[in-house]
N, C-alpha and C. Protein backbone atom coordinates (compact mmCIF):
# COMPACT_ATOMS: atom_id res chain seq x y z
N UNK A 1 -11.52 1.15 -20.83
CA UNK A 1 -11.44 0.20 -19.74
C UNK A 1 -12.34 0.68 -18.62
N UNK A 2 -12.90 -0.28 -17.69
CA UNK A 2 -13.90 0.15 -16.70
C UNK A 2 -12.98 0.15 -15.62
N UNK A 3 -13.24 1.10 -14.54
CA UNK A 3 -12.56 0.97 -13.43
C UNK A 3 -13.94 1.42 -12.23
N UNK A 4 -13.94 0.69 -11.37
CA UNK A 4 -14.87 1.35 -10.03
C UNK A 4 -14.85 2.68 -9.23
N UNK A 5 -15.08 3.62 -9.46
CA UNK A 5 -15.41 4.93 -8.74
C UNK A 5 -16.48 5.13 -7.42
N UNK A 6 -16.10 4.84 -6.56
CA UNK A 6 -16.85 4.89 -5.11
C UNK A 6 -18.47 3.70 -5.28
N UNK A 7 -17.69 2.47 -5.75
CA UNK A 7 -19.16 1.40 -6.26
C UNK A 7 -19.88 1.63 -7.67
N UNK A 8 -19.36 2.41 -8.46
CA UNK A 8 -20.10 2.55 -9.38
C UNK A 8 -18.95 2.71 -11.00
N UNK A 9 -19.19 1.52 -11.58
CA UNK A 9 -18.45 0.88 -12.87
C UNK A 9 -18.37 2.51 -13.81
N UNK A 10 -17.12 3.27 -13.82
CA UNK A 10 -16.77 4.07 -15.33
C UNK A 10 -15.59 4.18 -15.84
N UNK A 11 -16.10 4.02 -17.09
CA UNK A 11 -15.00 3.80 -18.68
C UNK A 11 -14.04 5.09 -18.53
N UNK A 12 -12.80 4.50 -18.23
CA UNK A 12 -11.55 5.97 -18.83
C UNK A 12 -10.67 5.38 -20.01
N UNK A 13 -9.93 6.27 -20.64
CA UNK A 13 -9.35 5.95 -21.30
C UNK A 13 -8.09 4.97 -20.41
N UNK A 14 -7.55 3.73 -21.61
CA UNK A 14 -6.57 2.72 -21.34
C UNK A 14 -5.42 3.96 -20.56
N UNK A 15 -4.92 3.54 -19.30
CA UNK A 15 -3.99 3.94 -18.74
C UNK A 15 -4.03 5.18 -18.46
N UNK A 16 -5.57 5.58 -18.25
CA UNK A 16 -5.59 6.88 -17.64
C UNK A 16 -4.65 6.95 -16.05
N UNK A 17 -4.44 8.60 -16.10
CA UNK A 17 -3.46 9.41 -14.65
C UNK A 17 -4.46 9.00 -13.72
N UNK A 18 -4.45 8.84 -12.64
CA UNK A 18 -4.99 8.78 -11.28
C UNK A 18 -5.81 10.48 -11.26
N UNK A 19 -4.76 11.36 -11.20
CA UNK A 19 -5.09 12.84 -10.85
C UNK A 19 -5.72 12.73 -12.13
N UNK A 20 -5.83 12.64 -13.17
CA UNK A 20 -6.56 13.61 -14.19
C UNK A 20 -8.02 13.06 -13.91
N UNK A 21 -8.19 12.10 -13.90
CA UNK A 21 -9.56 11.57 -13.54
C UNK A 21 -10.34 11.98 -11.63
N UNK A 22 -9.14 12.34 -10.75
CA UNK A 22 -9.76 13.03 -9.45
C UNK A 22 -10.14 14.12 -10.07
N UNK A 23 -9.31 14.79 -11.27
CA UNK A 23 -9.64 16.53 -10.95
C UNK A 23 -10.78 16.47 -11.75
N UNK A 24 -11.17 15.64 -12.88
CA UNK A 24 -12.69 15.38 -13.53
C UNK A 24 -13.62 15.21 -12.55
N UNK A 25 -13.25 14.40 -11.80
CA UNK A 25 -14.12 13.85 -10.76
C UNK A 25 -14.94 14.99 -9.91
N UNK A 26 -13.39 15.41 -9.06
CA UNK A 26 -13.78 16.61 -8.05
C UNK A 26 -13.64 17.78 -8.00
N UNK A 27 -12.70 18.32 -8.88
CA UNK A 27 -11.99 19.53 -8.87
C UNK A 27 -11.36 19.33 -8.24
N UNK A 28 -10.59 20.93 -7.67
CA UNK A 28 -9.75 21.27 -7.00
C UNK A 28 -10.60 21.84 -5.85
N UNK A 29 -11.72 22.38 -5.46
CA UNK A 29 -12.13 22.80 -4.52
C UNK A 29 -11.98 22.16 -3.13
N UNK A 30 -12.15 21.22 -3.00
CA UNK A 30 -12.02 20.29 -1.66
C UNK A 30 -11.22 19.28 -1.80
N UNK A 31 -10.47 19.17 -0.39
CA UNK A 31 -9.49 18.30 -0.45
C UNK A 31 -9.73 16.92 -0.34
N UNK A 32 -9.17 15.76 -1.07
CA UNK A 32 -9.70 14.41 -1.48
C UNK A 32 -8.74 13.31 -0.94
N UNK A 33 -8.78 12.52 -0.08
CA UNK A 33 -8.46 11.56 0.08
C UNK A 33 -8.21 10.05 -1.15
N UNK A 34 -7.59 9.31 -1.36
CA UNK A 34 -8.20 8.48 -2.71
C UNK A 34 -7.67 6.89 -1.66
N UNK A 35 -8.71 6.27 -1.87
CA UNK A 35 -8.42 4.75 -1.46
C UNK A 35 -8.19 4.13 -2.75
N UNK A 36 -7.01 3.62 -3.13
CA UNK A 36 -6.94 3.08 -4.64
C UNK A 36 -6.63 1.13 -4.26
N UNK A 37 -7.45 0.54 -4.66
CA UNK A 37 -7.41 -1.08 -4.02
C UNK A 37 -7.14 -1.53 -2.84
N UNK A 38 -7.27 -0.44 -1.65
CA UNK A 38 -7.52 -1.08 -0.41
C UNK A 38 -6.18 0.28 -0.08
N UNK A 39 -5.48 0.69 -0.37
CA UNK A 39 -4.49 1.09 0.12
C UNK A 39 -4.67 2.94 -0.58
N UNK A 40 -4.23 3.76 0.38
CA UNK A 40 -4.67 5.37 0.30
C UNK A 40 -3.58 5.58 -0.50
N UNK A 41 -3.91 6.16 -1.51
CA UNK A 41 -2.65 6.45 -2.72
C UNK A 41 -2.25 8.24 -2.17
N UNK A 42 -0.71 8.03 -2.05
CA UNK A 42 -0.26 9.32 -1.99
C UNK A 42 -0.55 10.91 -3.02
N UNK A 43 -1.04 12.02 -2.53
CA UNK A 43 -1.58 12.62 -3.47
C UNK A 43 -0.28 12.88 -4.42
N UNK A 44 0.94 13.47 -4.00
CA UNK A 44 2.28 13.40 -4.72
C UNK A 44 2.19 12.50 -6.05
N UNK A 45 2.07 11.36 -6.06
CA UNK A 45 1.92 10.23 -6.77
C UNK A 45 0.69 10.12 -7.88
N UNK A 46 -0.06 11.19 -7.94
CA UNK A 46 -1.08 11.15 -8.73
C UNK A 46 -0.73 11.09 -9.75
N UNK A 47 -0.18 11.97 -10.06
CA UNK A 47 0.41 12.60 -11.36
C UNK A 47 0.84 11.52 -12.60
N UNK A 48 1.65 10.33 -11.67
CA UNK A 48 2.08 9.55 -12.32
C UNK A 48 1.54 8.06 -12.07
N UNK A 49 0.39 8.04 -11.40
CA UNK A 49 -0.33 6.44 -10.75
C UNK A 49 -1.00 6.56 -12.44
N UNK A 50 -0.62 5.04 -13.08
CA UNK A 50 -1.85 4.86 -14.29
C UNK A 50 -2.88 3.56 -13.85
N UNK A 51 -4.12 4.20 -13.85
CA UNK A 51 -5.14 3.21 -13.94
C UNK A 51 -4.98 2.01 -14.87
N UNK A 52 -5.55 0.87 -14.03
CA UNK A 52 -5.51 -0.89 -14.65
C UNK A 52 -7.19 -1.07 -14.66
N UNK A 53 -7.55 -1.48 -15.84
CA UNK A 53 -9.16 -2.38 -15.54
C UNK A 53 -9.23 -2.92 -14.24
N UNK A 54 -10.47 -2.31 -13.69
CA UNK A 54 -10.83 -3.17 -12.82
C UNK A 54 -10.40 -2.49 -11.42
N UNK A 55 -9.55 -1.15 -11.19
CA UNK A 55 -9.03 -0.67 -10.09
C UNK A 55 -10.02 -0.18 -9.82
N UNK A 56 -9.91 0.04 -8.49
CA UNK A 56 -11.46 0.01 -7.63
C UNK A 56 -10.92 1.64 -6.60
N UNK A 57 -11.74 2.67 -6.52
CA UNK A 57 -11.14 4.04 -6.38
C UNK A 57 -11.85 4.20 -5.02
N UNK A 58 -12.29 4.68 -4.05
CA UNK A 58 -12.62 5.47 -3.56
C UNK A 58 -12.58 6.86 -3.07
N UNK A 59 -13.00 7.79 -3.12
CA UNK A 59 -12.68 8.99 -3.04
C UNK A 59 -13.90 9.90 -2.08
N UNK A 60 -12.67 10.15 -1.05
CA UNK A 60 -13.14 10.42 -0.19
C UNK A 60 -13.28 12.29 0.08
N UNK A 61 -13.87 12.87 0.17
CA UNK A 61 -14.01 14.69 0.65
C UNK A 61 -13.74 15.11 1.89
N UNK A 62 -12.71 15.45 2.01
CA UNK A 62 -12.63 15.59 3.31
C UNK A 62 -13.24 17.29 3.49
N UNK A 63 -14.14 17.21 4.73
CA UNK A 63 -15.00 18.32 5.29
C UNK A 63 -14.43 18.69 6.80
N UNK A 64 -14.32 20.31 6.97
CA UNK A 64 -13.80 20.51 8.39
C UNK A 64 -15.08 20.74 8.82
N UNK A 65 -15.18 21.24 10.43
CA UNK A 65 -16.20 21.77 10.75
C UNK A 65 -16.02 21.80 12.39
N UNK A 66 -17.33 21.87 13.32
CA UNK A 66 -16.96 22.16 14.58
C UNK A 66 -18.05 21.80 15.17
């Protein structure tokens, strides 16, 4: 199934985890925000959020600095 990753269409498996596809995505190194269809999905909730065709992700890095 295709789902949108920050504007750009990729195939996961049917009813992929939310988190298994951030930690492909980003790792664990930096901490990630996720906009999942307009609304910021709790990171708690990863574990068990399953991707639908067509869910639209954003993923955001959050950077400190000064």
């Amino acid at each position: 199934m295709t789902v949108i990753i920050n504007g750009v269409p990729v195939n996961v498996a049917e009813g992929e985890i939310l988190g298994k596809v951030i930690d492909a995505r980003c790792g664990r190194e930096r901490p990630v925000i996720v906009d999942m269809n307009g609304e910021i999905a709790p990171k708690n909730r990863w574990p068990e959020i399953r991707l639908r065709e067509g869910d639209r992700l954003e993923l955001i890095e959050v950077v400190g600095g000064g």
